[in-house]
Protein backbone atom coordinates (compact mmCIF):
# COMPACT_ATOMS: atom_id res chain seq x y z
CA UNK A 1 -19.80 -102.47 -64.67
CA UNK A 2 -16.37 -103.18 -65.68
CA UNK A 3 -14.98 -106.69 -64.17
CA UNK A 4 -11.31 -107.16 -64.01
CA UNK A 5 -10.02 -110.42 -63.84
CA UNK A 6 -6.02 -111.76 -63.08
CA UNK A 7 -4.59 -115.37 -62.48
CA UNK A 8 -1.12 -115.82 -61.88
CA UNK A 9 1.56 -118.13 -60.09
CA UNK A 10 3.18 -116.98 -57.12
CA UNK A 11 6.84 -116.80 -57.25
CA UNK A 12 9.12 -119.38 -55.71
CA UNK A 13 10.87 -115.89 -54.58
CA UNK A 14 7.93 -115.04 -52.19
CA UNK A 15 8.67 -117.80 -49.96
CA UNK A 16 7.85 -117.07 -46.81
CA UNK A 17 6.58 -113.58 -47.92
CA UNK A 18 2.94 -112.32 -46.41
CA UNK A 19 -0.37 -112.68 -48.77
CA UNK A 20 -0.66 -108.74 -48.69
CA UNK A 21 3.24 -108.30 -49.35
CA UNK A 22 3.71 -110.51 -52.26
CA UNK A 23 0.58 -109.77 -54.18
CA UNK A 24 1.27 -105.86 -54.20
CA UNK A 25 4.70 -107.20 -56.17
CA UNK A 26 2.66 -109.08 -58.34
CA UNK A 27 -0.01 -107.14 -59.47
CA UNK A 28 1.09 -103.38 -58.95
CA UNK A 29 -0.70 -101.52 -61.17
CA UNK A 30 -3.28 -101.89 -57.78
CA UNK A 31 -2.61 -99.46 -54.85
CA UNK A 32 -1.80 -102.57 -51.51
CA UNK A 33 -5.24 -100.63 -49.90
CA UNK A 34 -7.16 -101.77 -52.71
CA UNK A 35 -5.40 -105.30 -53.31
CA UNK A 36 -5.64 -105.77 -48.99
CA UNK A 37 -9.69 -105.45 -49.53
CA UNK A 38 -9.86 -107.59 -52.40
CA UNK A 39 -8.24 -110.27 -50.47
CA UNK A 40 -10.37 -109.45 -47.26
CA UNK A 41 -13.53 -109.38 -49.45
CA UNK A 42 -12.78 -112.62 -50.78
CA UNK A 43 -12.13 -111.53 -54.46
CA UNK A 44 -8.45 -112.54 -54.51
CA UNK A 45 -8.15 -116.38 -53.69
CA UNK A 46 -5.26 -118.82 -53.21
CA UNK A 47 -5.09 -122.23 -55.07
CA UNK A 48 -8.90 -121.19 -55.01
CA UNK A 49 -9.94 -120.53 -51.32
CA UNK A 50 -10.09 -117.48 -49.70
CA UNK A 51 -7.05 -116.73 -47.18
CA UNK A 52 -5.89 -113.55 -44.75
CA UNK A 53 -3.94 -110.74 -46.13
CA UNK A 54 -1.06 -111.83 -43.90
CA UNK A 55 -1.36 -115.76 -44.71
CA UNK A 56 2.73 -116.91 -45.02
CA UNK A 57 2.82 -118.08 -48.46
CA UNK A 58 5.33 -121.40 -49.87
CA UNK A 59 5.60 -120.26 -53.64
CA UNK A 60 4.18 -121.47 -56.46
CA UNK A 61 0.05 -120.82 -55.41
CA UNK A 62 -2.59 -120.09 -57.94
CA UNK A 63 -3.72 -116.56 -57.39
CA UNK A 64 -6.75 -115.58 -58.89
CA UNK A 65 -8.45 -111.73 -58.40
CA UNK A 66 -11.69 -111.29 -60.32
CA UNK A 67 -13.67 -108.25 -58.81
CA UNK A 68 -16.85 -105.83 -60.48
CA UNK A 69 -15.85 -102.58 -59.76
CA UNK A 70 -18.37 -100.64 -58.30
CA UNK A 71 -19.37 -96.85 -58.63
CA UNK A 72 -16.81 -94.84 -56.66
CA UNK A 73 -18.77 -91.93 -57.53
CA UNK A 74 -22.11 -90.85 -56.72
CA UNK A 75 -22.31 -87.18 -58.72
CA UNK A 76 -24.75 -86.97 -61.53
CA UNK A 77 -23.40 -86.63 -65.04
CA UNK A 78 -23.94 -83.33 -66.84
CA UNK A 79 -23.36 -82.23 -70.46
CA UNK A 80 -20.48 -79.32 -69.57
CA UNK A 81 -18.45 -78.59 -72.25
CA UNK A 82 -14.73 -79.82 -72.33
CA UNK A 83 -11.25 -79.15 -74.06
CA UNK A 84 -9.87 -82.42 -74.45
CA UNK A 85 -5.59 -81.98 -75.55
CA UNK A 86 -5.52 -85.76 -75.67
CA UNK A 87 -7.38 -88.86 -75.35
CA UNK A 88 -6.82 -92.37 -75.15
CA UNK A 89 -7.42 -96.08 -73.41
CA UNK A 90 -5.89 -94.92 -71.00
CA UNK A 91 -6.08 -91.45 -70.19
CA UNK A 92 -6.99 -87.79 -71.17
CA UNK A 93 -5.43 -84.45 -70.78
CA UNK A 94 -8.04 -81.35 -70.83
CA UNK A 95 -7.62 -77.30 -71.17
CA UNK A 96 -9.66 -76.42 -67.83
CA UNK A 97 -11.13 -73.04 -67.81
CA UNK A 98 -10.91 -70.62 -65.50
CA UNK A 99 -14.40 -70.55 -63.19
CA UNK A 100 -14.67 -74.47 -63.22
CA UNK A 101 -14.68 -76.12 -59.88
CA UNK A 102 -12.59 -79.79 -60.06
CA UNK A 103 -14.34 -81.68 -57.19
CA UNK A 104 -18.26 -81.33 -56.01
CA UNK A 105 -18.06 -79.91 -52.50
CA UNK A 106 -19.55 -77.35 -49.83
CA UNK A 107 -21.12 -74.52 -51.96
CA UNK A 108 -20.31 -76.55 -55.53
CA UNK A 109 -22.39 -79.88 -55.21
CA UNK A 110 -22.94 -79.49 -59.21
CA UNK A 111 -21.41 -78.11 -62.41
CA UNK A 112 -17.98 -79.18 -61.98
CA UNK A 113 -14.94 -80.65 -64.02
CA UNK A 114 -16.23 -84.18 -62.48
CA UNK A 115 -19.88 -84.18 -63.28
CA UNK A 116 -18.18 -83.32 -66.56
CA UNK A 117 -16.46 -85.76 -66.83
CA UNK A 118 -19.04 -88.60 -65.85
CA UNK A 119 -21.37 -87.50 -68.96
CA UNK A 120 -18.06 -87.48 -71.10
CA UNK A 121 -17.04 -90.93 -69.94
CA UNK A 122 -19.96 -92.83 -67.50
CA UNK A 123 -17.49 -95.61 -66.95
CA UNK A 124 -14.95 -92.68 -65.17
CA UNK A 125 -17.41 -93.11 -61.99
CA UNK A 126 -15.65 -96.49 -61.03
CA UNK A 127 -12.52 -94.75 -60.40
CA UNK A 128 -11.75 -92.90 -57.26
CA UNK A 129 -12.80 -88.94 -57.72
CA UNK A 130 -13.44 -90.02 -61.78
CA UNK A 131 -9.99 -90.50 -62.17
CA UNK A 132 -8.70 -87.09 -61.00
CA UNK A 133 -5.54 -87.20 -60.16
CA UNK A 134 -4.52 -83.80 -59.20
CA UNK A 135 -6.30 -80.34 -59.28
CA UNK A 136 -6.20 -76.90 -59.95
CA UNK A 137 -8.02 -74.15 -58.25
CA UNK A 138 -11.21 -72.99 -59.66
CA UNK A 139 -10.04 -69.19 -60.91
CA UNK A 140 -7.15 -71.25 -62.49
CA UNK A 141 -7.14 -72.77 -65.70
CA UNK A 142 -5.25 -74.52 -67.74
CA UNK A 143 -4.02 -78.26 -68.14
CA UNK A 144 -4.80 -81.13 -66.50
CA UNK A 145 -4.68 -85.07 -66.81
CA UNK A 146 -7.32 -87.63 -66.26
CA UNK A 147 -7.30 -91.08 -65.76
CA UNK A 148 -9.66 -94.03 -67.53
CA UNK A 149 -8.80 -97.26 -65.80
CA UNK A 150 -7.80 -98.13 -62.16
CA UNK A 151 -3.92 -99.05 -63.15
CA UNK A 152 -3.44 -95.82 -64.95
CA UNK A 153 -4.97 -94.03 -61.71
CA UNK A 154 -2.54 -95.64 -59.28
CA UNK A 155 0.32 -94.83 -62.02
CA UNK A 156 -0.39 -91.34 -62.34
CA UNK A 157 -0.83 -91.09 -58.26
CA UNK A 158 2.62 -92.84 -57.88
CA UNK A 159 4.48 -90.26 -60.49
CA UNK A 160 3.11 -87.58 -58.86
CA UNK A 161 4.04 -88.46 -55.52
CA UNK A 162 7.38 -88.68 -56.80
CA UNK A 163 7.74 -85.45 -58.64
CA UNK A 164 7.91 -87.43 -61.96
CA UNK A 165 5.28 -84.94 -63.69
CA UNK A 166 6.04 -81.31 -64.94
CA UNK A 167 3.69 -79.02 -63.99
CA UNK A 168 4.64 -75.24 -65.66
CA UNK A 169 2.69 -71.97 -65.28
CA UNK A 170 2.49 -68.95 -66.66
CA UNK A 171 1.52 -66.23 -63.79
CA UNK A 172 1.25 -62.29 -63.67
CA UNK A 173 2.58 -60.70 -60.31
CA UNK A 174 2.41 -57.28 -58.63
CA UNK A 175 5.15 -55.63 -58.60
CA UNK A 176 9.02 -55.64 -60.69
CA UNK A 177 11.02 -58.51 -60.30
CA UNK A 178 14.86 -58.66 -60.96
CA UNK A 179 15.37 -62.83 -61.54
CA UNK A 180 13.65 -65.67 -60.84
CA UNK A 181 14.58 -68.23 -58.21
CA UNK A 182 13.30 -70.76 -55.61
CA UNK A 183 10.76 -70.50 -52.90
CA UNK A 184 11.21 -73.57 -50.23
CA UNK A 185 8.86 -73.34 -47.69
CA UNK A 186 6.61 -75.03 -45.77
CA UNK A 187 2.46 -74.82 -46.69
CA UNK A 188 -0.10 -75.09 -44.08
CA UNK A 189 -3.55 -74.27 -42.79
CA UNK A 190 -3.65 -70.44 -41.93
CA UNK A 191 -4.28 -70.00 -38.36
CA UNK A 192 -6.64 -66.90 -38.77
CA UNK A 193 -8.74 -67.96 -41.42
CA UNK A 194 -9.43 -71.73 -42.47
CA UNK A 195 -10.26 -71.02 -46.89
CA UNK A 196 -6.34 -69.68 -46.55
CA UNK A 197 -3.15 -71.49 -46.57
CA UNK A 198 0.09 -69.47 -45.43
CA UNK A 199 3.63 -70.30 -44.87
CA UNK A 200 4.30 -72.34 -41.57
CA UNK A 201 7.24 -73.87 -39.73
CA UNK A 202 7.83 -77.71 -40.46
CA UNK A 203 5.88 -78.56 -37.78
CA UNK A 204 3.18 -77.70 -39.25
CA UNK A 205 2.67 -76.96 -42.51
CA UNK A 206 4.04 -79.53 -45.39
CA UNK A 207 7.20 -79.49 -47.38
CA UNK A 208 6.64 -77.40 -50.70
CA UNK A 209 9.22 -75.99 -53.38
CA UNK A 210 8.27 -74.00 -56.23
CA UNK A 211 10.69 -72.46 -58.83
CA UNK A 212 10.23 -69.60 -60.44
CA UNK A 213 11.98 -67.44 -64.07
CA UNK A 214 11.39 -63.96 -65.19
CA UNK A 215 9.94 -63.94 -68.28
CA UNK A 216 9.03 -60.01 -68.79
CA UNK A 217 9.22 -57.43 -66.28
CA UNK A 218 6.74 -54.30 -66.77
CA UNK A 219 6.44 -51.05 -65.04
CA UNK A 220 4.85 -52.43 -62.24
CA UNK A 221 4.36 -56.23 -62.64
CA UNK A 222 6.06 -58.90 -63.71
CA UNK A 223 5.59 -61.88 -65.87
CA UNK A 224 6.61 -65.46 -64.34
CA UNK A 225 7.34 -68.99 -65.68
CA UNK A 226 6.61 -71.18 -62.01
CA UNK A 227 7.27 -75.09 -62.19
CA UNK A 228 5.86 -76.91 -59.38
CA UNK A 229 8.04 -79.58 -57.36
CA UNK A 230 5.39 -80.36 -55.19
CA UNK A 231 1.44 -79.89 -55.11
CA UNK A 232 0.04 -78.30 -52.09
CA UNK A 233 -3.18 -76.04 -51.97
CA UNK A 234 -2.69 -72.77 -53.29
CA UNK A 235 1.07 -73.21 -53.61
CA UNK A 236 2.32 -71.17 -55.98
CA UNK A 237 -0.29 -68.47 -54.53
CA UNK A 238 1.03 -68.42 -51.50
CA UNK A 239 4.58 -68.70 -52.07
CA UNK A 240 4.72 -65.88 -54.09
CA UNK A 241 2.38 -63.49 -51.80
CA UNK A 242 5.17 -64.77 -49.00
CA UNK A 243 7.90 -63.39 -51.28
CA UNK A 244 5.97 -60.04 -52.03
CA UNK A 245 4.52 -60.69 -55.10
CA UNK A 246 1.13 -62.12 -54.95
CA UNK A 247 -0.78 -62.92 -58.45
CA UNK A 248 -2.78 -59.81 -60.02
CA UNK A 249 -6.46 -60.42 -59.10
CA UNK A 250 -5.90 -62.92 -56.37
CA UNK A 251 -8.97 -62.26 -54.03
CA UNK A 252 -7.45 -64.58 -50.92
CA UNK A 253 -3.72 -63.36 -51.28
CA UNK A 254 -3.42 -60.45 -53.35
CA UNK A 255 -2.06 -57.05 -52.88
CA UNK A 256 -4.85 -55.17 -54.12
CA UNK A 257 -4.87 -52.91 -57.62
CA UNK A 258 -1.30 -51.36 -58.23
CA UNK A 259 -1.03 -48.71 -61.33
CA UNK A 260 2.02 -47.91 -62.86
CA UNK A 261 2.70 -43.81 -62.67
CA UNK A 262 0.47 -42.69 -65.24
CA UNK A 263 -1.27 -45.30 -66.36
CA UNK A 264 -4.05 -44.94 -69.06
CA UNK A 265 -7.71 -45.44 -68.65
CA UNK A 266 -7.20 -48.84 -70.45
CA UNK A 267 -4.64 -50.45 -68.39
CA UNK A 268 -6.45 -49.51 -65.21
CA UNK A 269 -9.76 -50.61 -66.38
CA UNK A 270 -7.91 -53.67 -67.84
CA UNK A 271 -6.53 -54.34 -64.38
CA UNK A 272 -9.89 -53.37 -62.32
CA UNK A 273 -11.88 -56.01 -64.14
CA UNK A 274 -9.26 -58.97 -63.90
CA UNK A 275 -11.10 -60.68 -60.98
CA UNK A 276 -9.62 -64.23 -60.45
CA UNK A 277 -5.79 -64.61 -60.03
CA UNK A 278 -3.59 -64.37 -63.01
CA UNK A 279 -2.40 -68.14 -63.00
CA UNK A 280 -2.64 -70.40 -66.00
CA UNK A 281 -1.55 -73.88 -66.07
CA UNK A 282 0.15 -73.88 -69.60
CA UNK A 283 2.41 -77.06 -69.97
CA UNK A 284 2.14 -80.69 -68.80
CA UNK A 285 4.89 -83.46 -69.12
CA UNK A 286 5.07 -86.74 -68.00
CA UNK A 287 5.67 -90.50 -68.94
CA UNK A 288 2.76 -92.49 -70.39
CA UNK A 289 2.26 -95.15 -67.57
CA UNK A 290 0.82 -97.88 -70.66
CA UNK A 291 3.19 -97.49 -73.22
CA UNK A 292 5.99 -95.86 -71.75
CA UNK A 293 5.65 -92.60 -74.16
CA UNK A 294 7.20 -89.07 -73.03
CA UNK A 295 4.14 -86.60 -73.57
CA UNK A 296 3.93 -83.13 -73.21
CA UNK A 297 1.33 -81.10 -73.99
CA UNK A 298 0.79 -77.11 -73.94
CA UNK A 299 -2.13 -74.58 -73.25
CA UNK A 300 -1.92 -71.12 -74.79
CA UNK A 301 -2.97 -68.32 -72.71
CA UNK A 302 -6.77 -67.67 -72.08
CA UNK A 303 -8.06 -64.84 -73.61
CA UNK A 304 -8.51 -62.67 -70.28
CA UNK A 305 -4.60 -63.34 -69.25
CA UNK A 306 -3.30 -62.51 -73.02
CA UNK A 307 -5.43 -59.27 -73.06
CA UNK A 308 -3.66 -58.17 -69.34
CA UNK A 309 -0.42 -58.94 -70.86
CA UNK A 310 -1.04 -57.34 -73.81
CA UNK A 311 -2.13 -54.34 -71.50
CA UNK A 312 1.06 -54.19 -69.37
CA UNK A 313 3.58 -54.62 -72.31
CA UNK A 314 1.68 -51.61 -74.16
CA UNK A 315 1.95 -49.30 -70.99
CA UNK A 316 5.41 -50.28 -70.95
CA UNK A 317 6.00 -49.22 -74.54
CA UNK A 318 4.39 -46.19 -74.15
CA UNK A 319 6.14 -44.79 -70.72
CA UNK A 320 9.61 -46.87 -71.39
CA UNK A 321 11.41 -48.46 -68.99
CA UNK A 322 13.08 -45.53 -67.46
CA UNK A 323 9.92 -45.26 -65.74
CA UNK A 324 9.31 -48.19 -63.01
């Protein structure tokens, strides 16, 4: 059990300031819902006694926060294999396959990225979902970054709630684009059916922007570079189904199998037996929250999406593209 232990002054600034207030400005690698229940639980004291999160302070107190931190996590550990890009202190960035489920859940209470991630690092089970920060659908693979201690959790949380981490995929759509450009629209619950999202109004469905660039166009598909600006469920899914182009393989939004005018045996059999959408999370960017760092990392293509586009861009050079 890892124990985490701060002392510290307050400032002669925080005069007047509340408990809560002052020591989320002091110690804010700590989300203030965590730092409120220390206080309440009596593991944050002032000039060593315990006192209320909204206690008026003078300046110049003795905080001290010592706290065990306790499983967060109850999942069992299990020996799945991982692709770790980078690992450090403070965090790790993996290659997730495509099949993997992130989180335990209805249907999945085993055999996902977090039991994973518990027998890769037990001490990941004190951090809230073992330090996942963000995920990616289970038919999606590609990169993702980890936490490996509570301040680089809250850190991580923060950029991405501010946009402050790149998120680029490489997708396969139905269907012959002419550019790329920018879907804003708002992401909710579908009415008619609960494992869907769908575009709503702003009243209810959430604010969600994703940008997309041609990369290849094919007889009848097209090859996309998408860049996330926010993170809803399924965003990039939907938007694109909402702008007529929904991913090859995509069993919740798809457009079902679409050959090119004389296709061979190979592409259609190539494109009958792609089965999970064609979606692969290939770059990640963002500023190290310990040392400050700009890291990016890439993912080449898995083997299933590289053999479709290899597929497409052969029918192309066979038929030419006088033939869309």
């Amino acid at each position: 059990m890892t124990t985490i232990r701060h002392e510290a002054e307050v400032p002669l600034g925080a005069a007047g300031r509340r408990f809560d207030q002052a020591l989320a400005e002091m110690f804010p690698d700590y989300s203030r819902s965590r730092l409120s229940g220390w206080i309440k639980s009596g593991a944050v004291t002032l000039d060593g006694a315990q006192a209320p999160p909204r206690q008026l302070l003078r300046g110049g107190e003795r905080v001290c926060l010592e706290v065990e931190l306790e499983n967060e996590v109850s999942s069992a550990a299990e020996d799945i294999a991982l692709t770790i890009v980078h690992e450090d202190a403070h965090l790790l960035v993996l290659d997730k396959p495509a099949g993997l489920v992130v989180h335990p859940g209805a249907g999945n209470p085993a055999g996902t990225l977090l039991n994973a991630l518990l027998h890769h690092d037990p001490k990941l089970a004190e951090l809230p979902r073992a330090g996942i920060v963000h995920r990616l659908d289970k038919d999606t693979s590609g990169l993702m970054v980890v936490a490996r201690t509570l301040p680089t959790y809250t850190a991580l949380v923060d950029l991405l709630s501010r946009h402050e981490v790149e998120r680029q995929y490489e997708a396969v759509v139905l269907g012959t684009m002419v550019a790329g450009g920018t879907v804003d629209a708002p992401i909710g619950r579908s009415m008619g059916d609960r494992l869907r999202q769908a575009v709503r109004d702003e009243e209810d469905g959430k604010h969600a922007v994703t940008h997309y660039r041609l990369r290849e166009r094919f007889r009848a598909h097209s090859l996309l570079q998408c860049q996330l600006e926010t993170g809803r469920t399924h965003q990039i899914r939907v938007h694109l189904a909402h702008i007529g182009h929904p991913l090859v393989g995509d069993p919740l939004y798809g457009g079902g199998l679409k050959l090119p005018k004389g296709a061979s045996a190979e592409l259609a059999a190539t494109l009958r037996g792609f089965r999970r959408q064609a979606l692969h999370a290939e770059k990640l960017s963002f500023i190290h929250p310990a040392s400050g760092e700009a890291l990016s990392f890439g993912a080449e293509r898995p083997a299933d999406q590289r053999v479709l586009i290899e597929a497409l861009r052969a029918d192309l050079a066979e038929h030419g593209s006088d033939h869309y």
